[in-house]
Protein backbone atom coordinates (compact mmCIF):
# COMPACT_ATOMS: atom_id res chain seq x y z
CA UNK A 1 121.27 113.00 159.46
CA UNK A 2 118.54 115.41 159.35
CA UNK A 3 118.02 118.55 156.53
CA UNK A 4 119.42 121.19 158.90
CA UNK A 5 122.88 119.37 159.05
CA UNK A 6 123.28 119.04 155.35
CA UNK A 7 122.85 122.74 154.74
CA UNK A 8 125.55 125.40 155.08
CA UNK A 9 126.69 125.93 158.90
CA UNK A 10 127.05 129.86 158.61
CA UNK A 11 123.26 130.03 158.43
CA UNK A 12 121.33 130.95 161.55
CA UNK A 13 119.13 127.95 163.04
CA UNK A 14 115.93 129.95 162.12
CA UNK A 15 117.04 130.47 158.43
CA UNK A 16 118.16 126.51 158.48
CA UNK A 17 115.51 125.54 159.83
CA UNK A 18 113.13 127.12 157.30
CA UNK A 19 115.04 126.00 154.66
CA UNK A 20 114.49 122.46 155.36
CA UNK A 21 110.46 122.82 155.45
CA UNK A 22 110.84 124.44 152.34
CA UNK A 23 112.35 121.98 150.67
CA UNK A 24 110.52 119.25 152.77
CA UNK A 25 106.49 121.02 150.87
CA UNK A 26 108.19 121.90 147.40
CA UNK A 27 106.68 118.88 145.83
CA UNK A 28 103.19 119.36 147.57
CA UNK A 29 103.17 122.89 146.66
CA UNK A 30 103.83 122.61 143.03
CA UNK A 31 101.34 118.77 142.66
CA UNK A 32 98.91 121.64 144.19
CA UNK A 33 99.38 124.55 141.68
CA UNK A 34 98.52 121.68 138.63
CA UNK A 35 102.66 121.31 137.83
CA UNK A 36 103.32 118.66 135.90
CA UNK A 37 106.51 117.69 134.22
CA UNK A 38 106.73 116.59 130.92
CA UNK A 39 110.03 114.46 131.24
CA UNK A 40 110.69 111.11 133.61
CA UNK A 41 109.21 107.98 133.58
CA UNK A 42 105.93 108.66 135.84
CA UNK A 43 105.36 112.09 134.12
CA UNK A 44 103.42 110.79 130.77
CA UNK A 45 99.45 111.56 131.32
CA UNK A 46 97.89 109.04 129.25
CA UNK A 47 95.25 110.33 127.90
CA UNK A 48 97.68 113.06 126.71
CA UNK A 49 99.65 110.23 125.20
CA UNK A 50 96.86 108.88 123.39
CA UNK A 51 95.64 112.32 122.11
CA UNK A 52 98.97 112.85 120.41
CA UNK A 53 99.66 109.32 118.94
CA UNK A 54 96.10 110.36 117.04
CA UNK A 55 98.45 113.18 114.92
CA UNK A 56 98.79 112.78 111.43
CA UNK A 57 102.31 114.67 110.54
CA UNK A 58 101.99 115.99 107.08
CA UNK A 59 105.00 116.56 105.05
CA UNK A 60 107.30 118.78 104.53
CA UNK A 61 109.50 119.73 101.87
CA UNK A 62 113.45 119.63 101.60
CA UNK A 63 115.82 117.31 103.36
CA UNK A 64 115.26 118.83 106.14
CA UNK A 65 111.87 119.12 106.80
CA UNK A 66 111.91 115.39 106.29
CA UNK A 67 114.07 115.35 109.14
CA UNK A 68 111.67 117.47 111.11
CA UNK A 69 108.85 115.28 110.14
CA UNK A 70 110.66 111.89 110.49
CA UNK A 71 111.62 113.44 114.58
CA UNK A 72 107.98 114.14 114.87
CA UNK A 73 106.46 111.01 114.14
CA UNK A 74 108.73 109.52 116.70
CA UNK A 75 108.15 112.03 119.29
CA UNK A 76 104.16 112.15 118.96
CA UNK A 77 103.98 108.28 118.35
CA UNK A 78 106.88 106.12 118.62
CA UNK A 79 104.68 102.84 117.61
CA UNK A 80 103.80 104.59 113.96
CA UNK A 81 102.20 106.69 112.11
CA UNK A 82 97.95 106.57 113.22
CA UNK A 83 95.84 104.40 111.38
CA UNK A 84 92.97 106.77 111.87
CA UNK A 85 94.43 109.91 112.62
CA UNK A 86 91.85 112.45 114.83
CA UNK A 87 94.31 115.71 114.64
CA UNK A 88 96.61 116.79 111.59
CA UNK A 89 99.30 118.28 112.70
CA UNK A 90 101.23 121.19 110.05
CA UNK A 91 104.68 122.68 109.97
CA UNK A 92 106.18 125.58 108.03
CA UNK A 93 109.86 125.84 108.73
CA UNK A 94 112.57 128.53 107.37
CA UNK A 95 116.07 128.06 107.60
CA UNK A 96 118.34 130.73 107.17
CA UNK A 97 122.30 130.33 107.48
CA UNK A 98 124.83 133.23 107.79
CA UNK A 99 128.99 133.07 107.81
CA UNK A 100 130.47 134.33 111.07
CA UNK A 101 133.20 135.39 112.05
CA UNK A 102 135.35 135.70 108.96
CA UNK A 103 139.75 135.55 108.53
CA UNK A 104 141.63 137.49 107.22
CA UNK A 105 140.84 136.12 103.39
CA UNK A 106 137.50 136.38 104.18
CA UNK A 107 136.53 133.06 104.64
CA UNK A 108 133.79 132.00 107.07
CA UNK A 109 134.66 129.83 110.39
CA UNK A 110 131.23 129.97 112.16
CA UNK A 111 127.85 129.06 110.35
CA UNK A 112 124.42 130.36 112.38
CA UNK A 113 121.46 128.13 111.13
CA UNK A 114 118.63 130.04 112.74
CA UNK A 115 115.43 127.39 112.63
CA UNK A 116 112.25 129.61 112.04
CA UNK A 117 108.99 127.41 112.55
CA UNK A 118 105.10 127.66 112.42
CA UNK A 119 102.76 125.36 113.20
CA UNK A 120 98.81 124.93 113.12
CA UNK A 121 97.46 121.72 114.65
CA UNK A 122 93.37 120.80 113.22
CA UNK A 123 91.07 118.87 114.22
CA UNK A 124 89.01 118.25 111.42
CA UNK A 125 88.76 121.66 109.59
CA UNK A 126 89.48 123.74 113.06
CA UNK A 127 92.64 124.98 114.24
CA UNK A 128 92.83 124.11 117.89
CA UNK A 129 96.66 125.09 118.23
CA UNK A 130 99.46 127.39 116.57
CA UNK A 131 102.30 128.57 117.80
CA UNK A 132 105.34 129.84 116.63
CA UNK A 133 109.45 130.44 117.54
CA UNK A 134 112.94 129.77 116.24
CA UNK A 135 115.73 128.50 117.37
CA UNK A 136 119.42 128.82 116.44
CA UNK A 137 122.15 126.24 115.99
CA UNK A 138 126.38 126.72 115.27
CA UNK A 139 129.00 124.97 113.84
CA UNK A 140 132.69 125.70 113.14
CA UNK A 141 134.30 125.72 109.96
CA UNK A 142 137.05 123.69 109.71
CA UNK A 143 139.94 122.95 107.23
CA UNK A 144 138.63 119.68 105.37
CA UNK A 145 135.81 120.00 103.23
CA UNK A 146 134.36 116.33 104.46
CA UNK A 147 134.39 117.86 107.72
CA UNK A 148 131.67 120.38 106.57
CA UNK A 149 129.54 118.64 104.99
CA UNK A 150 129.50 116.34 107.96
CA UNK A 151 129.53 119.29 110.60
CA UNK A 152 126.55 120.85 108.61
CA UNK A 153 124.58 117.48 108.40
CA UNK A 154 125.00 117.14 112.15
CA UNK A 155 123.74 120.25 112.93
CA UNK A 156 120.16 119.81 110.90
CA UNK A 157 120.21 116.25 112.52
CA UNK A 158 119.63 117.82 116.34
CA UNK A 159 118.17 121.05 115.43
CA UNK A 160 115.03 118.64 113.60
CA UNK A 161 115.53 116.56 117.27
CA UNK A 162 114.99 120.02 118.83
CA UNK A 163 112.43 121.46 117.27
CA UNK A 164 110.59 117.90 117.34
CA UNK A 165 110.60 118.37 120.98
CA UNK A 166 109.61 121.85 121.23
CA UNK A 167 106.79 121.48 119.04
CA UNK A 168 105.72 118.16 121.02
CA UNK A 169 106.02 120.32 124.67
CA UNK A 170 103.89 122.40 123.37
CA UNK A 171 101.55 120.12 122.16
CA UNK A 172 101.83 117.86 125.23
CA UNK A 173 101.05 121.12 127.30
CA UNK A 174 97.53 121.73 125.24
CA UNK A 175 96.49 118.41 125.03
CA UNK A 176 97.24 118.59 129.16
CA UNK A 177 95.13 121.55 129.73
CA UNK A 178 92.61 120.33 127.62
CA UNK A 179 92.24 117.25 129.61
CA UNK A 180 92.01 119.56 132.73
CA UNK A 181 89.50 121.51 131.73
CA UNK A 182 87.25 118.14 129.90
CA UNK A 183 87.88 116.70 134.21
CA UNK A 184 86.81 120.33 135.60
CA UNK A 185 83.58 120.21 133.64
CA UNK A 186 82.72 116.77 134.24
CA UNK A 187 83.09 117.39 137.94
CA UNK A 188 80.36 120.33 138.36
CA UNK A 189 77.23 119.17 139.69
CA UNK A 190 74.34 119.56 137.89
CA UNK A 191 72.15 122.57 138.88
C-alpha cells in the first residue's frame, strides 16, 4: 500500500502526492538542520552523557529540595553521585502555594504549587550555564485530612520529577551544543 492511499481521499492527487514526499524527507530534513531528540533509546550523545554524569548536585534545603536534588542525581547520573566531579551544578527553588477556588464556608478545594527555580551550573569557579522558569502543579482538596497530606506529598513528588527533567533538557541541550561547536573547531583546517 503506498503513502498516497493511506491519506485522506478528498485530497487532489497533486496535494497527495506531495504529502507523501513530505513525510517521506522529514527525517533527512531535520538530521540536516542539527535536530536531535533528547528522548528514545538511540537519542543519548555520549559524550553528552559523560559530561553530565561529571555534575556534582549540591544541596538544597527543605524536604523538598531534597526531592529536587535526590531526582537530579538520578537524571544526570543514574550510576551515582561522581567520584571526581568536573561541573557543580546549583539550584535555588521557591515554592509558593495559594487556595483556589473556595465554598461557601470559605474553605479551599484547589491548591496551586507554583515551582519557581534558578540554576547556575560552574565549572570550576565559571558559570558556564543559568537559566531560569517555573512551573505550576494542582491538587484537589478533598474531605479526609489523610487524603491531603497524601495529595500534597504527591504533588512535590512529580513536580521535583519535573523540574529534574527540565533542568537536565536544558543541560543536555548545552552540553550538546558545546560538543558541536568543540567538532566544528576541530574540523577547520589549519591556515
Amino acid at each position: 500500500m503506498s503513502w498516497s492511499r493511506k491519506l485522506p481521499t478528498g485530497l487532489p492527487p497533486l496535494l497527495r502526492r506531495s504529502a507523501a514526499v513530505f513525510v517521506c524527507f522529514l527525517p533527512l530534513a531535520l538530521s540536516s538542520c542539527g535536530f536531535r531528540p533528547l528522548y528514545g533509546q538511540n537519542s543519548h550523545d555520549p559524550n553528552v552523557l559523560s559530561e553530565m554524569a561529571t555534575i556534582q548536585v549540591m544541596p538544597l534545603a527543605d524536604r523538598e529540595g531534597q526531592l529536587l536534588r535526590n531526582a537530579l542525581l538520578t537524571d544526570l547520573n543514574p550510576r551515582g553521585e561522581p567520584v571526581n566531579p568536573h561541573y557543580r551544578l546549583q539550584v535555588s527553588l521557591t515554592i509558593n502555594e495559594t487556595q483556589q477556588a473556595l465554598r461557601k464556608d470559605d474553605t479551599a478545594t484547589r491548591n496551586v504549587v507554583n515551582y519557581s527555580i534558578t540554576f547556575w551550573l560552574y565549572e570550576d569557579k565559571t558559570r558556564v550555564v543559568t537559566g531560569s522558569f517555573s512551573q505550576m502543579f494542582s491538587y484537589d482538596f478533598l474531605e479526609q485530612h489523610y487524603a491531603n497530606i497524601s495529595a500534597a506529598d504527591d504533588i512535590h513528588h512529580r513536580a521535583a520529577q519535573s523540574v529534574a527533567d527540565e533542568i537536565r533538557n536544558r543541560l543536555a541541550a548545552y552540553f550538546g551544543k558545546a560538543a558541536d561547536v568543540k567538532a566544528a573547531s576541530g574540523a577547520k583546517p589549519a591556515p
